[in-house]
C-alpha atoms as a PDB file:
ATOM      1  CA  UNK A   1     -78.274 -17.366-196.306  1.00  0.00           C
ATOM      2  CA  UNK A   2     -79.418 -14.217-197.101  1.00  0.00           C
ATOM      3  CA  UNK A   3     -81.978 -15.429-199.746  1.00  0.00           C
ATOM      4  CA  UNK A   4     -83.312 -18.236-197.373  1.00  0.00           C
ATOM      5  CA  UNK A   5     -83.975 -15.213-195.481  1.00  0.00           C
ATOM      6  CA  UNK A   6     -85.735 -13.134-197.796  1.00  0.00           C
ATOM      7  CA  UNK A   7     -87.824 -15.840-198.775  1.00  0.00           C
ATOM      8  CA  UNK A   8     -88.528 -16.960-195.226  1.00  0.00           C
ATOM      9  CA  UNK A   9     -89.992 -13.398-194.586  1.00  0.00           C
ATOM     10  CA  UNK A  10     -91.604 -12.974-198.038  1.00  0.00           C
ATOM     11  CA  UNK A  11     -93.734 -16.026-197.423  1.00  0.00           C
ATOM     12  CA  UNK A  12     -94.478 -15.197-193.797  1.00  0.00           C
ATOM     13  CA  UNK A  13     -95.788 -11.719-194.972  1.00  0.00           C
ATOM     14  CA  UNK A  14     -97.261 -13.747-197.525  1.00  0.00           C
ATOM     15  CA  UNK A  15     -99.082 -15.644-195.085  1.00  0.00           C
ATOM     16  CA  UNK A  16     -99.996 -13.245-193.099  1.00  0.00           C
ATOM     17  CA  UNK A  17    -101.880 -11.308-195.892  1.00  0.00           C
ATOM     18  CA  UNK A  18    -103.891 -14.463-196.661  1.00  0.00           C
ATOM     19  CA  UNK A  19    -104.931 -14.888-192.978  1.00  0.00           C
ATOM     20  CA  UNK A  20    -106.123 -10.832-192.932  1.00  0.00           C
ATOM     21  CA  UNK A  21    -108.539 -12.030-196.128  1.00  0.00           C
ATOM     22  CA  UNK A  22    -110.019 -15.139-194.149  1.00  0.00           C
ATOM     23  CA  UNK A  23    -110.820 -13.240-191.156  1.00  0.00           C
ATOM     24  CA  UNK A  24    -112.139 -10.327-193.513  1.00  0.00           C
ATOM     25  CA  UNK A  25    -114.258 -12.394-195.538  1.00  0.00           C
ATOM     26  CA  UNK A  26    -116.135 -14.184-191.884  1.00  0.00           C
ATOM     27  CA  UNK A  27    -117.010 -10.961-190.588  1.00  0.00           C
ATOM     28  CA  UNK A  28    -118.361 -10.158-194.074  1.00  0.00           C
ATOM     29  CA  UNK A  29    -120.610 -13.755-193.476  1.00  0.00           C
ATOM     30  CA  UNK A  30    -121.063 -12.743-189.811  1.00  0.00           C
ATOM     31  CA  UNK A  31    -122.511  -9.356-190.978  1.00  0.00           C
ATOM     32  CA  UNK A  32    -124.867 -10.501-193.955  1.00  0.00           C
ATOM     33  CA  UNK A  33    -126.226 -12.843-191.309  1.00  0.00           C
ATOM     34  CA  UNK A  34    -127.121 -10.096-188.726  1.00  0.00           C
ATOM     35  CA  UNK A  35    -128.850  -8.192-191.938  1.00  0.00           C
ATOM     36  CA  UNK A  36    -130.944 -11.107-192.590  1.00  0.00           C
ATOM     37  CA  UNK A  37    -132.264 -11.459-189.009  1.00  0.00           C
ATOM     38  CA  UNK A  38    -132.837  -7.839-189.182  1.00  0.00           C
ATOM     39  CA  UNK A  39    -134.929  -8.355-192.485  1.00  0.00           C
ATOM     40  CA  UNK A  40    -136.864 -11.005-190.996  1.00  0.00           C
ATOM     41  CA  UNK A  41    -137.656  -9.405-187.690  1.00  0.00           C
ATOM     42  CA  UNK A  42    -138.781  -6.298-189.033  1.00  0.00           C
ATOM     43  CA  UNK A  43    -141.212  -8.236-192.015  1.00  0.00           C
ATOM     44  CA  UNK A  44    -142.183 -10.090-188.332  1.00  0.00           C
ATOM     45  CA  UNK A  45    -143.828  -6.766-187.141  1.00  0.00           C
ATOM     46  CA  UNK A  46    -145.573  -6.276-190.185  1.00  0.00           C
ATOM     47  CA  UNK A  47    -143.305  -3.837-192.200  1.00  0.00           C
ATOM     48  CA  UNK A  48    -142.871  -3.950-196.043  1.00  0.00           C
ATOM     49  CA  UNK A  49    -140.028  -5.863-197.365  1.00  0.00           C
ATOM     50  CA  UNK A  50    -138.687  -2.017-198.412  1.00  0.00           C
ATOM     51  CA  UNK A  51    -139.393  -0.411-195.460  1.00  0.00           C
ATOM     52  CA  UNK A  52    -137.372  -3.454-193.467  1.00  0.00           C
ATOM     53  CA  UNK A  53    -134.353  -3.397-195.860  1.00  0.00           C
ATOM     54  CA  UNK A  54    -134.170   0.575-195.637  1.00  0.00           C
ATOM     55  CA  UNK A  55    -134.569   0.713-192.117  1.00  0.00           C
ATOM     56  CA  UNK A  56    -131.890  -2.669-191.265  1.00  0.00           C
ATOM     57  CA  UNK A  57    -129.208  -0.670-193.621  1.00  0.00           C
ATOM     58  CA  UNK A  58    -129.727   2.906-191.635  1.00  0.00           C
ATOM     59  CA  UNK A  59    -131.960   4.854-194.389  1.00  0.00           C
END
């Protein structure tokens, strides 16, 4: 009993870990996407492609 338990709670944590790395990697997707439109609105009011991409990431 005491193994089924360990293992029961290993693959939960397990589990849980892998759901942290989904939800990580679509706010890393969400992000890039909001950079892009940033990009493109700032090339839209006539900016330099370098003077867009430094301004969208704060520089």
């Amino acid at each position: 009993m005491l193994a089924y338990g360990v293992i029961q709670l290993g693959s939960t944590i397990v589990s849980a870990v892998a759901l942290v790395a989904i939800a990580l990697n679509f706010f890393s997707l969400k992000k890039t996407n909001f950079f892009n439109e940033c990009v493109e609105e700032m090339q839209a009011t006539g900016s330099l492609t370098a003077d867009s991409v430094r301004f969208c990431t704060g520089g």
